[in-house]
C-alpha atoms as a PDB file:
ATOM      1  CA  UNK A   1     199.356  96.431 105.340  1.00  0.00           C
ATOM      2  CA  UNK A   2     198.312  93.527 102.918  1.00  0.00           C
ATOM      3  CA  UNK A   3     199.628  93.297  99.644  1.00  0.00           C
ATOM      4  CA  UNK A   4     197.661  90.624  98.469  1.00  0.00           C
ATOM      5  CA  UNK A   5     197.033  90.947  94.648  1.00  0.00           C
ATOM      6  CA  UNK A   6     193.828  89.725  93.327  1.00  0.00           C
ATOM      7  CA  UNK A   7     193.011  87.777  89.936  1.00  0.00           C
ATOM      8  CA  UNK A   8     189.592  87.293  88.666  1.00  0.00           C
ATOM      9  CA  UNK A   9     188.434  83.690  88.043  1.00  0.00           C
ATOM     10  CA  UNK A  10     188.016  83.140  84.110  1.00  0.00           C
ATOM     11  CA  UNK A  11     185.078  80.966  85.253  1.00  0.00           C
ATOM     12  CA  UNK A  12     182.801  82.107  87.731  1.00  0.00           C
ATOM     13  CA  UNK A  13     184.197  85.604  87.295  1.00  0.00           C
ATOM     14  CA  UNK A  14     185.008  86.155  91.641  1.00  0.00           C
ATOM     15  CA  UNK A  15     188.053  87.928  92.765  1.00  0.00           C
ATOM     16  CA  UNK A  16     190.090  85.940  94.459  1.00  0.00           C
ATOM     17  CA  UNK A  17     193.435  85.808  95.850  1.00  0.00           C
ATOM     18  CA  UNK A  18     196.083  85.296  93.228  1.00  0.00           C
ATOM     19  CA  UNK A  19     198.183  82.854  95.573  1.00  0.00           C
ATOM     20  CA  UNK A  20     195.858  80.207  95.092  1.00  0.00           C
ATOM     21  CA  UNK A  21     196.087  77.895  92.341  1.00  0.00           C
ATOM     22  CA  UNK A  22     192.463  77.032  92.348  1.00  0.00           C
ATOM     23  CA  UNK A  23     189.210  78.990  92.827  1.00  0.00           C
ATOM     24  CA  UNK A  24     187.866  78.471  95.713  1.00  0.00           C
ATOM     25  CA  UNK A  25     184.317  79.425  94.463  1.00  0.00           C
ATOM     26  CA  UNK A  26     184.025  76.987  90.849  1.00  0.00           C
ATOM     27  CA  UNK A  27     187.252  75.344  91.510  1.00  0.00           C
ATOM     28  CA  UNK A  28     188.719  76.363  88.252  1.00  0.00           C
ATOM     29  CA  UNK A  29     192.989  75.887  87.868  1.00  0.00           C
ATOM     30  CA  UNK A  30     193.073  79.887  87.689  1.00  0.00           C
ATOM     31  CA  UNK A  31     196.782  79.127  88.157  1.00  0.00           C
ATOM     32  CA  UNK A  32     196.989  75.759  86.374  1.00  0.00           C
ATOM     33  CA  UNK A  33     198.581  74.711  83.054  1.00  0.00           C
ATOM     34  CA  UNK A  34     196.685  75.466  80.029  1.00  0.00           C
ATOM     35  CA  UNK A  35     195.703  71.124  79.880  1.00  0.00           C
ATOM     36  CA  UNK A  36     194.155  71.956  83.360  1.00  0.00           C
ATOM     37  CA  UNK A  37     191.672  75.251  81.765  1.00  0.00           C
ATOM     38  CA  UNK A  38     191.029  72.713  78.694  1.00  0.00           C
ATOM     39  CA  UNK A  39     190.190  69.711  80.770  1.00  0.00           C
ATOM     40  CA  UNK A  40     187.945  72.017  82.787  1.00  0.00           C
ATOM     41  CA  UNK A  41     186.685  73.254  80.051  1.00  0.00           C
ATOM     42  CA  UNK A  42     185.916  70.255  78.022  1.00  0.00           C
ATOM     43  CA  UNK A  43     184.241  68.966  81.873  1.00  0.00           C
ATOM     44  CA  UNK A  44     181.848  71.829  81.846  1.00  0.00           C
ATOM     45  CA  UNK A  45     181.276  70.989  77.542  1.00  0.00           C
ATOM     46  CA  UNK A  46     180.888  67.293  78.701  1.00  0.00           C
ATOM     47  CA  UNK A  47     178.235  68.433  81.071  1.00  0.00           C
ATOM     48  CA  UNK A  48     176.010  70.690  79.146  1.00  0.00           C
ATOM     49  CA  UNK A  49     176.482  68.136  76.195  1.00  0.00           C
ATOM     50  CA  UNK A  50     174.729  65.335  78.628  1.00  0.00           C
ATOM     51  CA  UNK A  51     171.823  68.160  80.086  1.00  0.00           C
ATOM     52  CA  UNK A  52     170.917  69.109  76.877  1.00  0.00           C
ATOM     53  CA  UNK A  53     170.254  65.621  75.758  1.00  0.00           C
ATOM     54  CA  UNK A  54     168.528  64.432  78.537  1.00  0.00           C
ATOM     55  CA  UNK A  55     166.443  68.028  78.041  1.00  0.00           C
ATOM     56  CA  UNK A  56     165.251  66.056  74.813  1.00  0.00           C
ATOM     57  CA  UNK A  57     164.549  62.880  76.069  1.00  0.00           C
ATOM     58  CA  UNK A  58     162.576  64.780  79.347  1.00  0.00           C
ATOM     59  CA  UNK A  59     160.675  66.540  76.536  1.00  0.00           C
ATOM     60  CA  UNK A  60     159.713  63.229  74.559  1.00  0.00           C
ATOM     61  CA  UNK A  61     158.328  61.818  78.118  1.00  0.00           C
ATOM     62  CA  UNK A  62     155.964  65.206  78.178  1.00  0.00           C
ATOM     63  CA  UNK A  63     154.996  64.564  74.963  1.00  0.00           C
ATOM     64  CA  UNK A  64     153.709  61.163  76.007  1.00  0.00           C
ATOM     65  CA  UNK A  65     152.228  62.391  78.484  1.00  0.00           C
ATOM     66  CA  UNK A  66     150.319  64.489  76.438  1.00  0.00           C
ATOM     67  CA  UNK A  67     149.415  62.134  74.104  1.00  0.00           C
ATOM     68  CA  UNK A  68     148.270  60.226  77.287  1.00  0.00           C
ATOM     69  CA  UNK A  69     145.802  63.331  77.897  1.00  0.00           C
ATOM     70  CA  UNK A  70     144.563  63.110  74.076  1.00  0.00           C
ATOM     71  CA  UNK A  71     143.822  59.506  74.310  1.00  0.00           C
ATOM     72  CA  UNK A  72     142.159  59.776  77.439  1.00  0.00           C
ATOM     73  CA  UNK A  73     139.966  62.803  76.212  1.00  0.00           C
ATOM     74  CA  UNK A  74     139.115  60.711  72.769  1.00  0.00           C
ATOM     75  CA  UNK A  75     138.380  57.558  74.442  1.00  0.00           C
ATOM     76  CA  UNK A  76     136.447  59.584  76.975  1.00  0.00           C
ATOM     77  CA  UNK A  77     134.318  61.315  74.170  1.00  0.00           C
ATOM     78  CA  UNK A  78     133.820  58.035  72.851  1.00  0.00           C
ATOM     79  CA  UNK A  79     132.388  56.471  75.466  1.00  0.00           C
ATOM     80  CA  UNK A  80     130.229  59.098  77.019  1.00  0.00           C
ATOM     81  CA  UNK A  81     128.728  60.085  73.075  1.00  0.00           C
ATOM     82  CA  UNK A  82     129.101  57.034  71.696  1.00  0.00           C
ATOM     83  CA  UNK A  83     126.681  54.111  70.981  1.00  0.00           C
ATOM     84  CA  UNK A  84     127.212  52.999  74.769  1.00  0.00           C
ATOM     85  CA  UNK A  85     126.588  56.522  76.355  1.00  0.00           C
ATOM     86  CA  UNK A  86     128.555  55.684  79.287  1.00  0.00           C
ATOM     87  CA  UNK A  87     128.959  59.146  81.009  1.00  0.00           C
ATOM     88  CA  UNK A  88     130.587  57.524  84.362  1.00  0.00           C
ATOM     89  CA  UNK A  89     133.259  56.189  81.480  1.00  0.00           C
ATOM     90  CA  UNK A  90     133.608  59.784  79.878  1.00  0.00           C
ATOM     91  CA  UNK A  91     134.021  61.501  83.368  1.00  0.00           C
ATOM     92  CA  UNK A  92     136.384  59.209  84.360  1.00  0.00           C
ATOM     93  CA  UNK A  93     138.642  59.811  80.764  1.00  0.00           C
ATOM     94  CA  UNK A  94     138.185  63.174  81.284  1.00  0.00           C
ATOM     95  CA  UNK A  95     139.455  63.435  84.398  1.00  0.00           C
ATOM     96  CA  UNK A  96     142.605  61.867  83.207  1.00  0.00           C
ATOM     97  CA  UNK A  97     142.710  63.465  80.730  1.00  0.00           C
ATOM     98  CA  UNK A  98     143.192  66.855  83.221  1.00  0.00           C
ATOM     99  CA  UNK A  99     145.481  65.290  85.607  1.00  0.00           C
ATOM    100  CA  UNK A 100     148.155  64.306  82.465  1.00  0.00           C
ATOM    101  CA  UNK A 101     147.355  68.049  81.229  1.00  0.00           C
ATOM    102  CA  UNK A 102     148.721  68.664  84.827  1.00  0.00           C
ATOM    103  CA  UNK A 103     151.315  66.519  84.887  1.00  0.00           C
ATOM    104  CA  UNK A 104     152.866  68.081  81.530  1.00  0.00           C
ATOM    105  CA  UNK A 105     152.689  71.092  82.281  1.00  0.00           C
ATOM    106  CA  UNK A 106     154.576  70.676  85.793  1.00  0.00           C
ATOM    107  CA  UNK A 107     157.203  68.331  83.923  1.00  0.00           C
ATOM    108  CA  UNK A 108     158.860  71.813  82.890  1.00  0.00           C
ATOM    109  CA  UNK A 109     159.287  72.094  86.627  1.00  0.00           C
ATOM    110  CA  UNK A 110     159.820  68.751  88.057  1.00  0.00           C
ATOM    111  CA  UNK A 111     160.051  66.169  85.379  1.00  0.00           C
ATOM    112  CA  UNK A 112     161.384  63.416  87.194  1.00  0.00           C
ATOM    113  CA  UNK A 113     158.154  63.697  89.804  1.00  0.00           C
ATOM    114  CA  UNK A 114     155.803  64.905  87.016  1.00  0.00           C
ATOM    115  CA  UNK A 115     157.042  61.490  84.828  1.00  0.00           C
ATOM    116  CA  UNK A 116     157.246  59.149  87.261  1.00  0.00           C
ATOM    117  CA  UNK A 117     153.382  59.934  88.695  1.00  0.00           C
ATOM    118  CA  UNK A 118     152.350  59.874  85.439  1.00  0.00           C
ATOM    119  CA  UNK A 119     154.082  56.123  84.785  1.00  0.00           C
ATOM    120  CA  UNK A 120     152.370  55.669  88.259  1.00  0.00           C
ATOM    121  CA  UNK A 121     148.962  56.573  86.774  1.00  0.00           C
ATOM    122  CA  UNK A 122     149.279  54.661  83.631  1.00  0.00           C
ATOM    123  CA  UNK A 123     150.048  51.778  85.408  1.00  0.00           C
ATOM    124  CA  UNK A 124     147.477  51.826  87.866  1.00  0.00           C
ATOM    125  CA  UNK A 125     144.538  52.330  84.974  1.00  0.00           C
ATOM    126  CA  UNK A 126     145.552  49.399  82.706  1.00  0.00           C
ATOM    127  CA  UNK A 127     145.549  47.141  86.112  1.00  0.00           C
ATOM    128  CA  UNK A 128     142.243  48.633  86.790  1.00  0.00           C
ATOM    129  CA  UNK A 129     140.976  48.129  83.245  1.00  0.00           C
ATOM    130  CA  UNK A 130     142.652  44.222  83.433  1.00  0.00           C
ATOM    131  CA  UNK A 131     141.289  44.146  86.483  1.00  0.00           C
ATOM    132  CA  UNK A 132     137.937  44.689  85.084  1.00  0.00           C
ATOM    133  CA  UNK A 133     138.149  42.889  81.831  1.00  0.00           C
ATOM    134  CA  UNK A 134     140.846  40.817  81.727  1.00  0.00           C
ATOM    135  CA  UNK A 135     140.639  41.174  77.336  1.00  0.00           C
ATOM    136  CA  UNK A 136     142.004  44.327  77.944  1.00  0.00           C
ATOM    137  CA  UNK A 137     145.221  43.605  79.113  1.00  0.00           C
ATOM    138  CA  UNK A 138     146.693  42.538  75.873  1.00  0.00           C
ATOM    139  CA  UNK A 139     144.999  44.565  73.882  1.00  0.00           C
ATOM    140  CA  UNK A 140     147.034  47.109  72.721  1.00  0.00           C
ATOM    141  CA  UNK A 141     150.186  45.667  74.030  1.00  0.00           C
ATOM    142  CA  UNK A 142     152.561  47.242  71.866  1.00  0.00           C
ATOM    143  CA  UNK A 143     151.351  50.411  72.357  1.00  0.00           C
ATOM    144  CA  UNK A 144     151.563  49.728  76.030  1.00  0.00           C
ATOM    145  CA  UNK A 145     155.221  49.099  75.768  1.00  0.00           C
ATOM    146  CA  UNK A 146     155.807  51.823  73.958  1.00  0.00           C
ATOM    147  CA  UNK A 147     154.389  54.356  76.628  1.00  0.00           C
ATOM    148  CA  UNK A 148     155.881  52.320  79.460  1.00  0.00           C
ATOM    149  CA  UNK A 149     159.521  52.762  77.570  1.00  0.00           C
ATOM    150  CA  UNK A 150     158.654  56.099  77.074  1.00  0.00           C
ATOM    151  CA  UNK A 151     158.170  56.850  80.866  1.00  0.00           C
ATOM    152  CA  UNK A 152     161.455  54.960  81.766  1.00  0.00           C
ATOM    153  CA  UNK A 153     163.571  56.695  79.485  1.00  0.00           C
ATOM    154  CA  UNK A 154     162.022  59.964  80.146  1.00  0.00           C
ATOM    155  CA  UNK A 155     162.871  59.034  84.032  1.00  0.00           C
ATOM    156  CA  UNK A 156     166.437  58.008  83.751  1.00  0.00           C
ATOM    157  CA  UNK A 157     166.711  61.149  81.531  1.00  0.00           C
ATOM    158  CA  UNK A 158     164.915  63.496  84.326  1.00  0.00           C
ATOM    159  CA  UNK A 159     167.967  61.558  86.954  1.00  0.00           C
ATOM    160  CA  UNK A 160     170.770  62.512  84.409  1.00  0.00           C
ATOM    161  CA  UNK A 161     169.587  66.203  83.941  1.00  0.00           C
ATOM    162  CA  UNK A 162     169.038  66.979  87.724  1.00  0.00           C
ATOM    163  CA  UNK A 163     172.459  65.148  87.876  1.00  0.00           C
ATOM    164  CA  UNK A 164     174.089  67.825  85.032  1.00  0.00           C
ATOM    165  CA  UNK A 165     172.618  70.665  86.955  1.00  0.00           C
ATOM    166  CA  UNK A 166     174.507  69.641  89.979  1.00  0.00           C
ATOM    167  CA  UNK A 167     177.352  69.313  88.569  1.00  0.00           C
ATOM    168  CA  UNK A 168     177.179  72.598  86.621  1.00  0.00           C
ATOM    169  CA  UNK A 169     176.016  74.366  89.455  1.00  0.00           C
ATOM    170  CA  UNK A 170     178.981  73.646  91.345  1.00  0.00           C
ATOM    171  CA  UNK A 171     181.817  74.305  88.724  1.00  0.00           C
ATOM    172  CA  UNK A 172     179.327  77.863  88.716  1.00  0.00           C
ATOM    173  CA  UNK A 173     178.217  77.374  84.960  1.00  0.00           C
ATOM    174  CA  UNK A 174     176.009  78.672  82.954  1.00  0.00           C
ATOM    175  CA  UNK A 175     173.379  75.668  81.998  1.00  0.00           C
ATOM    176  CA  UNK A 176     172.242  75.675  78.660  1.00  0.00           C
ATOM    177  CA  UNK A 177     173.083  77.689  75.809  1.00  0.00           C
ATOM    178  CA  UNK A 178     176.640  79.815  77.129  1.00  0.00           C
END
């Protein structure tokens, strides 16, 4: 007959066998020194710390995105009602304005592919526009930068989150919030 005695892990909350000194599911010291639970502990902290800051910075790349989609709708309106009437102009705009609508809203699901195309887009458009009239390309410049730092940090940000997760997910913690 096996006497094994179990213990529950304080982490991941699986019954394992108490002989072992570490979990073999989260990899939590069930049977290590109290430094060991506070260092894994303050690991896990570390971690959540990092996700929910890059969670901000992932958010401040959607919102330029969006603001992408505004401009594109406003300088879209412009052209096709303006003095100009250029309606080939306004369905163009619009039409970017709808893919960075898209793009947004599947940043909640895949920001580092939802930012990235959208860097990818805004890139390609003001080459297009330089391409086109060469005055454009350093008009607005600052305001280029701006977005273009936007998208980078909201990239590295989207790298550092999915790198959090993975790191949560395999010490079998909670995310956000616990």
């Amino acid at each position: 007959m096996d006497q094994t005695s179990t213990i529950v892990c304080d982490n991941c909350r699986i019954q394992n066998d108490s002989t072992l000194k570490f979990c073999p599911q989260c990899s939590f010291p069930m049977a290590g020194t109290v430094d060991e639970k506070r260092i894994f502990r303050e690991h896990i902290g570390s971690q959540k710390r990092l996700l929910k800051e890059a969670d901000k910075k992932i958010q401040q790349a959607r919102i330029i995105i969006l603001v992408m989609a505004g401009f594109a709708l406003i300088q879209g309106l412009i052209q096709g009602f303006g003095e100009t009437e250029d309606f080939q102009g306004m369905v163009v705009n619009v039409v970017l304005c709808i893919i960075y609508l898209i793009l947004a809203a599947w940043c909640t699901q895949n920001p580092f592919g939802a930012i990235l195309t959208a860097l990818i887009l805004y890139i390609t458009v003001q080459l297009m526009n330089a391409f086109l009239d060469p005055t454009t390309m350093f008009s607005g410049i600052i305001l280029k930068i701006i977005f273009i730092g936007g998208f980078v940090k909201g990239i590295r940000s989207a790298q550092e989150a999915k790198h959090s997760m993975a790191e949560l997910e395999k010490l079998k913690a909670a995310p956000v919030g616990a």
